[in-house]
N, C-alpha and C. Protein backbone atom coordinates (compact mmCIF):
# COMPACT_ATOMS: atom_id res chain seq x y z
N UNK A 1 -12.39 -33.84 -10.34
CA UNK A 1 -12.03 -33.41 -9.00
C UNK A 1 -12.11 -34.60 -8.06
N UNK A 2 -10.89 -34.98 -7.31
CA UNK A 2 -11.13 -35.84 -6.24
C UNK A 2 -11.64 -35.39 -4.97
N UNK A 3 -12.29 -36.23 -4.62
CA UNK A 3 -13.03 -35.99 -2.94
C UNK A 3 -12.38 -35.31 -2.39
N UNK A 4 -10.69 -35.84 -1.75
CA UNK A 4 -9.73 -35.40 -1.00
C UNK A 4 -9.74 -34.31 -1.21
N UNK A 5 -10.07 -33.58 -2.38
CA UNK A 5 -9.58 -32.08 -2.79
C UNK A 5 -10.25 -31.22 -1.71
N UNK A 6 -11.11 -31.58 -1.44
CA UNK A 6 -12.24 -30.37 -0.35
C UNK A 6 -11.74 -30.72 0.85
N UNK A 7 -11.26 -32.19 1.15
CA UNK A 7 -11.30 -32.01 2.39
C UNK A 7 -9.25 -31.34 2.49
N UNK A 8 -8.52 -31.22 1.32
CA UNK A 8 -6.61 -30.58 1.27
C UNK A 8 -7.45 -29.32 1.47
N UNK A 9 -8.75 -28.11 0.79
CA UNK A 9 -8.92 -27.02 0.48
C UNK A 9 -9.27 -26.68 2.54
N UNK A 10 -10.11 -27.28 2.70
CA UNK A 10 -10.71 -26.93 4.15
C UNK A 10 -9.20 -27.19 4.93
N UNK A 11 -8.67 -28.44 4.95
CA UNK A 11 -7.47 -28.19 6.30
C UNK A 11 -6.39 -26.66 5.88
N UNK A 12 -6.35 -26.85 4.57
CA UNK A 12 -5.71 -25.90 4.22
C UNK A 12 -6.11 -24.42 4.50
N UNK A 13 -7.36 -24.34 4.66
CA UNK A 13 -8.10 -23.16 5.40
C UNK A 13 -7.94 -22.56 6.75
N UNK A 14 -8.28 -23.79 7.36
CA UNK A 14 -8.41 -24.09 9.20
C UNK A 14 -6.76 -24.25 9.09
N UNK A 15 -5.66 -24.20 8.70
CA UNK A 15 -4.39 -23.85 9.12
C UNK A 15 -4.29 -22.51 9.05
N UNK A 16 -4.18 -21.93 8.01
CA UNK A 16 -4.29 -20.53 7.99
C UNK A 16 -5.11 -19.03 8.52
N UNK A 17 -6.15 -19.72 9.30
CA UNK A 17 -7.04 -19.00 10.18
C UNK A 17 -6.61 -19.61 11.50
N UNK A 18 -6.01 -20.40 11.34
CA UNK A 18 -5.51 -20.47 13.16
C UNK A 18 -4.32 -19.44 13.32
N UNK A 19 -3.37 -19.77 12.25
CA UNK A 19 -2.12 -19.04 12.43
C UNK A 19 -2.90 -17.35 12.23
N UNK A 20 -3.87 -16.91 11.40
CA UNK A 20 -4.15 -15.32 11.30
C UNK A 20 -4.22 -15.42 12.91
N UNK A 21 -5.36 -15.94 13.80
CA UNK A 21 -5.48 -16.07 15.09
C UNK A 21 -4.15 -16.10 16.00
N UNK A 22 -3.78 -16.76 15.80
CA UNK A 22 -2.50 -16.24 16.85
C UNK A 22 -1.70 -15.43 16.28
N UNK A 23 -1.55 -14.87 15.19
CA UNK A 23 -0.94 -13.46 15.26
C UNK A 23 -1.94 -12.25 15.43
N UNK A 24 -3.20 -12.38 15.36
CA UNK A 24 -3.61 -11.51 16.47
C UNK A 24 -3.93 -11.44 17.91
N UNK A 25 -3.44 -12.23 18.10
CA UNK A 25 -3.52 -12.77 20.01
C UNK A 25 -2.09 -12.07 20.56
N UNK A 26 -1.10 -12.48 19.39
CA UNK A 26 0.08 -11.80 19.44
C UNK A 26 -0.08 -10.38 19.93
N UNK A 27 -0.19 -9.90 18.89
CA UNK A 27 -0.57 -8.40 18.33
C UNK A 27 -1.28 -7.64 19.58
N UNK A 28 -2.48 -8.74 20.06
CA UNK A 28 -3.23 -8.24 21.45
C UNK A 28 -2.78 -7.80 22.76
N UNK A 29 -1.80 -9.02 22.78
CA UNK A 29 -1.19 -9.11 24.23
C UNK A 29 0.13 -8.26 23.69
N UNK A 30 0.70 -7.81 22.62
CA UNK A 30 1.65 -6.91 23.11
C UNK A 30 1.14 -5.39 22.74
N UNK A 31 -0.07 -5.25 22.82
CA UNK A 31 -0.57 -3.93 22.38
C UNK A 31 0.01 -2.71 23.65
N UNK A 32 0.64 -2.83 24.40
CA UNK A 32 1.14 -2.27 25.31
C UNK A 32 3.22 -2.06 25.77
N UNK A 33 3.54 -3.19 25.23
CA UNK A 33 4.94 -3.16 24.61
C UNK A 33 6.07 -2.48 23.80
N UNK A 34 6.31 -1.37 24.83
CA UNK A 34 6.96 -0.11 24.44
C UNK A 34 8.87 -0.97 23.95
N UNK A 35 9.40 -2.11 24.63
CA UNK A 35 10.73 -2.81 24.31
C UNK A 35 9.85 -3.89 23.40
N UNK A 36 9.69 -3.82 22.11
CA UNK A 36 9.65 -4.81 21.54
C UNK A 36 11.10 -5.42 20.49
N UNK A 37 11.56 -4.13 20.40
CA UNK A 37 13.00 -4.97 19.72
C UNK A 37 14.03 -4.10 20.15
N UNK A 38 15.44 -4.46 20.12
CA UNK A 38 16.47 -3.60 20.44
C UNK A 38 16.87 -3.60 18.89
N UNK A 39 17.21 -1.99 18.61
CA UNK A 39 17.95 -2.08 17.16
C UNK A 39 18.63 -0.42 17.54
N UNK A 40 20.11 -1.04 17.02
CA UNK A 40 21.18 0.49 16.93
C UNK A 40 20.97 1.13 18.46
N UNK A 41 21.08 0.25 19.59
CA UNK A 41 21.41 0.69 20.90
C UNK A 41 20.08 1.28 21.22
N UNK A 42 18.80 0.97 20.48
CA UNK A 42 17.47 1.79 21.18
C UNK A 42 16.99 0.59 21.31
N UNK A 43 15.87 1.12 22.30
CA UNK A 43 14.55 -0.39 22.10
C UNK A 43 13.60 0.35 20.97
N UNK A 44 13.08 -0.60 20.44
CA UNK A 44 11.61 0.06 19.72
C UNK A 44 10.28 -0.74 20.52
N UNK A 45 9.20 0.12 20.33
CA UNK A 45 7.96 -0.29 20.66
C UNK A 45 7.39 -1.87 19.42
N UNK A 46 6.83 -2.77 19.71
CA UNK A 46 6.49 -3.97 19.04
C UNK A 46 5.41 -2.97 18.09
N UNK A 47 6.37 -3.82 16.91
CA UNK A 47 4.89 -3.75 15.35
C UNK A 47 3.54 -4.63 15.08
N UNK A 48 3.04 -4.26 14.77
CA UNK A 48 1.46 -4.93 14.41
C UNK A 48 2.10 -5.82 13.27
N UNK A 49 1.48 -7.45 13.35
CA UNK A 49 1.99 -8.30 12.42
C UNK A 49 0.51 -8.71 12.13
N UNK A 50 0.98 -8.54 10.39
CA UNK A 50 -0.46 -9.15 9.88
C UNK A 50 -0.07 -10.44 9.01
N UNK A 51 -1.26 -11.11 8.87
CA UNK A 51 -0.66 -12.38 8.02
C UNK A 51 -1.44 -12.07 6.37
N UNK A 52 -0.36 -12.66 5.72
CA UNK A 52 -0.48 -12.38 4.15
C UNK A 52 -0.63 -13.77 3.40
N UNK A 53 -2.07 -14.16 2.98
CA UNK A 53 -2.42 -14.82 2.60
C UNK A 53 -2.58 -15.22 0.42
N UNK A 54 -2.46 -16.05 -0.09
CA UNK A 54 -2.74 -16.19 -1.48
C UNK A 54 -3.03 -17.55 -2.00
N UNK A 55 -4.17 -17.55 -2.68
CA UNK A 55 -4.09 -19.17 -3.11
C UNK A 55 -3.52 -19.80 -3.36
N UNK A 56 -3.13 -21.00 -3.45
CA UNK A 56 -2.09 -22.18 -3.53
C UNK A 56 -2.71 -22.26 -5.19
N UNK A 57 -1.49 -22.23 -5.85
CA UNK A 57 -1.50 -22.55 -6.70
C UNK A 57 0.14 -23.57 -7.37
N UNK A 58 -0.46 -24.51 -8.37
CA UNK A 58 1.25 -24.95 -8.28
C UNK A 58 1.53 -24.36 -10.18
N UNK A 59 2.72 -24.99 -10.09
CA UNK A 59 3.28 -24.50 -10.99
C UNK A 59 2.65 -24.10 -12.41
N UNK A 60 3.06 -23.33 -12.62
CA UNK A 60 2.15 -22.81 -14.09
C UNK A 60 2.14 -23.65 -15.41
N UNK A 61 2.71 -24.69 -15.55
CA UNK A 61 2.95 -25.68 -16.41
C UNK A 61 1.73 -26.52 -15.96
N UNK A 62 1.45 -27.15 -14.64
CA UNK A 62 0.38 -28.05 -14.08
C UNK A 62 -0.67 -27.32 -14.52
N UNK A 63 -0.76 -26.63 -14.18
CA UNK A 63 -1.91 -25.52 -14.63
C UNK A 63 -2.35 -25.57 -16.12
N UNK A 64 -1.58 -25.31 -16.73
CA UNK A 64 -1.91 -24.78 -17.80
C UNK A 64 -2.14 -26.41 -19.00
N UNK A 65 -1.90 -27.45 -18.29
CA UNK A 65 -1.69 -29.20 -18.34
C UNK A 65 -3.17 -29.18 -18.25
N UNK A 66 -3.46 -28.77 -17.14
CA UNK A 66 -4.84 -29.03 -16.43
C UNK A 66 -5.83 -29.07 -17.52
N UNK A 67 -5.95 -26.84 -17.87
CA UNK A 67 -6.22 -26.44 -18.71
C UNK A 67 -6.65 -27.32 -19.82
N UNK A 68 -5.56 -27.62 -20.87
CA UNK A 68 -5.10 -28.19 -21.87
C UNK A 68 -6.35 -29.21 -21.95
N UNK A 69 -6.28 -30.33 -20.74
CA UNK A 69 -6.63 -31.35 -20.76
C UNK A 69 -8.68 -31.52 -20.61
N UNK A 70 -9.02 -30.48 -20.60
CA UNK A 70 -10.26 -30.02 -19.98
C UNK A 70 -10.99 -30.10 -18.32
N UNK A 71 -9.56 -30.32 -17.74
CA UNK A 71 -10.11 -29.98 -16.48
C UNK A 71 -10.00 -29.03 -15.85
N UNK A 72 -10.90 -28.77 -14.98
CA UNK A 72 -10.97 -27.60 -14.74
C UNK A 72 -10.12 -27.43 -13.72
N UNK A 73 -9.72 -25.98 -13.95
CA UNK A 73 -8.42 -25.98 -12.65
C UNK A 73 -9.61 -25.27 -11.23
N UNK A 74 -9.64 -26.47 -10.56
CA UNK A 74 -10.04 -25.77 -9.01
C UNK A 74 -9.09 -25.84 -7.95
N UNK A 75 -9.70 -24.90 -7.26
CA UNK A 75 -8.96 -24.54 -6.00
C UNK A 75 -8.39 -25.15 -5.35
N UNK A 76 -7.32 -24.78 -4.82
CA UNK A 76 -6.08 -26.08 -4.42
C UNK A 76 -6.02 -25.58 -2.64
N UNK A 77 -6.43 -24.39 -2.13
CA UNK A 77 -6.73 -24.00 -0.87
C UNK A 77 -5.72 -22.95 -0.68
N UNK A 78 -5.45 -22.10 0.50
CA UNK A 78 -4.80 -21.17 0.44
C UNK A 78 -3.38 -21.53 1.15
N UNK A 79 -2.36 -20.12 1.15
CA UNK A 79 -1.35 -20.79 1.45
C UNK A 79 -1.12 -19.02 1.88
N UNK A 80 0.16 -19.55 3.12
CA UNK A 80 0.67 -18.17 4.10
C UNK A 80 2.07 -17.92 3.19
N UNK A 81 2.09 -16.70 2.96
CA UNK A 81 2.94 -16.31 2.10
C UNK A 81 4.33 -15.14 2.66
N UNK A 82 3.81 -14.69 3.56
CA UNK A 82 4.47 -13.95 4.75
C UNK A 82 3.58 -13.39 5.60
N UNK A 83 4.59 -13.05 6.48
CA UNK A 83 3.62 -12.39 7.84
C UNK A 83 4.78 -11.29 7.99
N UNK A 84 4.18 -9.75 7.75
CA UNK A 84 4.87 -8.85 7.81
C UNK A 84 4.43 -7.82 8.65
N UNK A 85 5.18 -6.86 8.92
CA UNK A 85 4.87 -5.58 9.75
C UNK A 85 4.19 -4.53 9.37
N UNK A 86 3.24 -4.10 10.42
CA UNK A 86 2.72 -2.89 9.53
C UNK A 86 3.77 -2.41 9.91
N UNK A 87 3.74 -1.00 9.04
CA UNK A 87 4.85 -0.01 8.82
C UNK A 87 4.41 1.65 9.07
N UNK A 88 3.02 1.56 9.87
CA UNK A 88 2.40 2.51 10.51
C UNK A 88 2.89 3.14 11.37
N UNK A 89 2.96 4.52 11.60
CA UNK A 89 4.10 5.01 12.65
C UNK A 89 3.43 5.04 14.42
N UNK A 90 4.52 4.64 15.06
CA UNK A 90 4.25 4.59 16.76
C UNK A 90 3.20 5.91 16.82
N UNK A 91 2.42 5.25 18.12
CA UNK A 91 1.65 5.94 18.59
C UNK A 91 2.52 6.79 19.86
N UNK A 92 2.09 8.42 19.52
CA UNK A 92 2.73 8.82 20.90
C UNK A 92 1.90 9.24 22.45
N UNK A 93 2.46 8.93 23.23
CA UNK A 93 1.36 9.32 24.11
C UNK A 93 2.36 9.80 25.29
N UNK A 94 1.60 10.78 25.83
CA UNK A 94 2.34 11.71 27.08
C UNK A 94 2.30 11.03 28.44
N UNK A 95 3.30 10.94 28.76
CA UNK A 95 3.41 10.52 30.20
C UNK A 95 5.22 10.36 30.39
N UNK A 96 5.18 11.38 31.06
CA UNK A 96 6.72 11.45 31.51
C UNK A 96 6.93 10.33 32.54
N UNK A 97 6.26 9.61 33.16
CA UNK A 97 6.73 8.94 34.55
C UNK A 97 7.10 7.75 33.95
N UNK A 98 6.82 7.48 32.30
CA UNK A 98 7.17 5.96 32.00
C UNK A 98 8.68 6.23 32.16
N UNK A 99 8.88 4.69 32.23
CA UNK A 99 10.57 4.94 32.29
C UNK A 99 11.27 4.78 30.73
N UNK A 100 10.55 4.31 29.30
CA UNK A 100 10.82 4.97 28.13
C UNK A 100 10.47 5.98 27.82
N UNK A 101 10.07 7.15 28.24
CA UNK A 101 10.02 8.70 28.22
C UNK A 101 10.71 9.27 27.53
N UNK A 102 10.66 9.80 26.47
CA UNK A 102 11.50 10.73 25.91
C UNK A 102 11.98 12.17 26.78
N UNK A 103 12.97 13.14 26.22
CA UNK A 103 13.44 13.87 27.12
C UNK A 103 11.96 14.94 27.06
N UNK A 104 11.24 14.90 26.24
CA UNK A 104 9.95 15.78 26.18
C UNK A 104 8.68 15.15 26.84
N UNK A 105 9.05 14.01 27.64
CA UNK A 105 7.54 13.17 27.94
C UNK A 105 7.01 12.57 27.62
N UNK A 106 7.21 12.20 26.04
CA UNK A 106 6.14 11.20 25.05
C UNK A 106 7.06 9.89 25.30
N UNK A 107 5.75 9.18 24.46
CA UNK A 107 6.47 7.47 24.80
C UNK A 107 6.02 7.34 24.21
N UNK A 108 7.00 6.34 22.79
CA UNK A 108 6.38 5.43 22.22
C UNK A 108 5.61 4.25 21.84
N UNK A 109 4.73 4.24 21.56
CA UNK A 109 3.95 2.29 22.29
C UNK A 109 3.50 2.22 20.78
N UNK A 110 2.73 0.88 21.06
CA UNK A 110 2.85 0.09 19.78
C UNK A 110 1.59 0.55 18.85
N UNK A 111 2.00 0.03 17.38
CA UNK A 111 0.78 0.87 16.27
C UNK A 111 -0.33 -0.54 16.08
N UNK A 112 -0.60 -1.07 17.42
CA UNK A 112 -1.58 -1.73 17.54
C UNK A 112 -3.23 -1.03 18.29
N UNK A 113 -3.97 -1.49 17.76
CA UNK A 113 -5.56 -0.52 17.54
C UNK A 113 -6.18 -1.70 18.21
N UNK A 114 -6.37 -2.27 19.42
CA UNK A 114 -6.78 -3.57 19.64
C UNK A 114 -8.14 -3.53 19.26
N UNK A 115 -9.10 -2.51 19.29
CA UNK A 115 -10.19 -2.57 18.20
C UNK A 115 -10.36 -3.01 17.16
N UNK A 116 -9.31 -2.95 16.19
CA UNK A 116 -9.12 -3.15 14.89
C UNK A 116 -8.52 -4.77 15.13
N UNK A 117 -7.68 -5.04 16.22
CA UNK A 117 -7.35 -6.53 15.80
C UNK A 117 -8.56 -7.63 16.48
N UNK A 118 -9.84 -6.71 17.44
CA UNK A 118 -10.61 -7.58 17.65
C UNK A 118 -11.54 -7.94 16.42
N UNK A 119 -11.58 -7.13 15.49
CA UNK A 119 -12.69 -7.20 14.58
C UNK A 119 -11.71 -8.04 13.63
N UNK A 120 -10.71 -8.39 13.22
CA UNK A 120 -9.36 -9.30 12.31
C UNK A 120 -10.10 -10.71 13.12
N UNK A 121 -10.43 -10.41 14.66
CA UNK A 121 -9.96 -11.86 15.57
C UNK A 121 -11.81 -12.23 14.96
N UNK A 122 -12.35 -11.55 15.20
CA UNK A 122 -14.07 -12.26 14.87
C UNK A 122 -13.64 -12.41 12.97
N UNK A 123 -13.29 -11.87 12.56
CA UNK A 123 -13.23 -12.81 11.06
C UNK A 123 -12.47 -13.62 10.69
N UNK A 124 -11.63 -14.09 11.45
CA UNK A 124 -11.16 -15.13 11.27
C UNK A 124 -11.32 -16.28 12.08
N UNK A 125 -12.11 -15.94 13.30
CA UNK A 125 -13.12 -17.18 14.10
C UNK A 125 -14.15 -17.31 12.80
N UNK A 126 -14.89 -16.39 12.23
CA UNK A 126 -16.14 -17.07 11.19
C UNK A 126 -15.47 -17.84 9.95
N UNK A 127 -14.52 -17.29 9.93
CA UNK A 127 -13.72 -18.06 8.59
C UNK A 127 -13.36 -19.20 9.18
N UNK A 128 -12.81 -20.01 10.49
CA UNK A 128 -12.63 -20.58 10.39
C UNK A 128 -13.69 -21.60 10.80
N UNK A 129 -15.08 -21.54 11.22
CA UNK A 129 -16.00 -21.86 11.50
C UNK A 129 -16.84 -21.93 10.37
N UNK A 130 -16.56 -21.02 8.92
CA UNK A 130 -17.22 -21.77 7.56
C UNK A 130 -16.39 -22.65 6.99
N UNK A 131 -15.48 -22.86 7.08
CA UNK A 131 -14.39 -23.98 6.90
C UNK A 131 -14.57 -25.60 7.55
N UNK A 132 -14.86 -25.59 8.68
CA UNK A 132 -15.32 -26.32 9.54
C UNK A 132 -16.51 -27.08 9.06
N UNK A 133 -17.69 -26.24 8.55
CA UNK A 133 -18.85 -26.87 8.42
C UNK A 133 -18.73 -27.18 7.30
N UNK A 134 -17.84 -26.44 5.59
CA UNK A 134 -17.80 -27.08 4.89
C UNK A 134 -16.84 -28.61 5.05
N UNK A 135 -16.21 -28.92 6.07
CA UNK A 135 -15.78 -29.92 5.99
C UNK A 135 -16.32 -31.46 6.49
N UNK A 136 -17.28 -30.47 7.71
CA UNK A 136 -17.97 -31.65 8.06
C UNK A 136 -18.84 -32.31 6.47
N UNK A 137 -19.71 -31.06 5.81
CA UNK A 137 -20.43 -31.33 4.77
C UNK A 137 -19.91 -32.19 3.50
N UNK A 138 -18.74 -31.83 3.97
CA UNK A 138 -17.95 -33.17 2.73
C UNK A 138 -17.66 -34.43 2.95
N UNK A 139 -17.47 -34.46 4.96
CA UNK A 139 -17.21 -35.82 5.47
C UNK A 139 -18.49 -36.52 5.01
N UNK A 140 -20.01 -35.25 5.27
CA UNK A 140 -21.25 -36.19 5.52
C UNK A 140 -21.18 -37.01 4.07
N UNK A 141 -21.16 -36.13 2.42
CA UNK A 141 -21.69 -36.81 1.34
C UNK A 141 -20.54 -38.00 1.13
N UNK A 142 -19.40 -37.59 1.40
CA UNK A 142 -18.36 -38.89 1.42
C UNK A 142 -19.27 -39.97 2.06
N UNK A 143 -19.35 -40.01 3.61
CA UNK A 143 -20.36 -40.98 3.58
C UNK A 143 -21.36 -41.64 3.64
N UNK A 144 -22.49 -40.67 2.79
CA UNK A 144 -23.53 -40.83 2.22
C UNK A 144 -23.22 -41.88 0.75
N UNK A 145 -22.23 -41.29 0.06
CA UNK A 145 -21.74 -42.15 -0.89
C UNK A 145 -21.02 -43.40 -0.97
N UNK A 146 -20.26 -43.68 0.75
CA UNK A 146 -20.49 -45.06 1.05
C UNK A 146 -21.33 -45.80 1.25
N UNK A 147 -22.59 -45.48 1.79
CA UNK A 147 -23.61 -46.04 1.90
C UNK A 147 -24.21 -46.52 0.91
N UNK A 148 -24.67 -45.55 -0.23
CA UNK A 148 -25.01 -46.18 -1.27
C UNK A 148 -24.26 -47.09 -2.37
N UNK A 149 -22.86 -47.19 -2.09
CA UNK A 149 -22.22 -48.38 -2.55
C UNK A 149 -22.19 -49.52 -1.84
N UNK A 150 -23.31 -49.50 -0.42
CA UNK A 150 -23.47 -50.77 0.57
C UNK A 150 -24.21 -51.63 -0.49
């Protein structure tokens, strides 16, 4: 295993917990966004976007090289694979005076739970804050191990 590897696994971390973070900041600030898209002459209310994460892995030949060779295959860091919609149905809520009102009063608004995306937003501040310290911890023995080649 080379050094670099921890510190490709950690940036590779701290990218992907920033981007979960701003798609729930997203998600936050349009939790109220009844025009989030126009489709077939309607508006729709904005969808909850979550991010879809999977380890980086490369090709199954390298791998299986690795294997072969007795090294061990470690972690190569994660990687964003899409960011898709939930597919949870609009929330309805009564109030005729909105001006998207249906002819019965309800209005559609978005299938965002900002409860649910504050508790997404604190785990992915700690995720990216154990990421962080494992990286400082790799800067430190990196150079701890210059030192002792002084």
């Amino acid at each position: 295993m080379n050094i670099s590897n921890s510190f490709n696994i950690s940036a590779s971390a701290l990218t992907a917990q920033r981007l979960r973070m701003d798609v729930v900041s997203s998600n936050i600030a349009n939790a109220e966004t009844t025009r989030g898209r126009y489709v077939d002459g309607k508006f729709e209310p904005y969808r909850r976007k979550m991010v879809v994460m999977q380890p980086y892995q490369e090709g199954s030949f390298a791998s299986a090289l690795q294997s072969e060779l007795g090294e061990p295959d470690v972690g190569k860091g994660v990687k964003i694979t899409q960011i898709k919609e939930d597919q949870a149905p609009f929330k309805q809520v009564y109030n005729p005076t909105h001006p998207d009102a249906d002819s019965n009063g309800y209005v559609s608004m978005p299938n965002v739970d900002v409860l649910k995306e504050m508790v997404d937003m604190i785990s992915a501040t700690r995720a990216y804050e154990s990421n962080v310290t494992a990286l400082n911890a790799s800067k430190s023995m990196f150079m701890k191990a210059l030192e002792i080649g002084k």
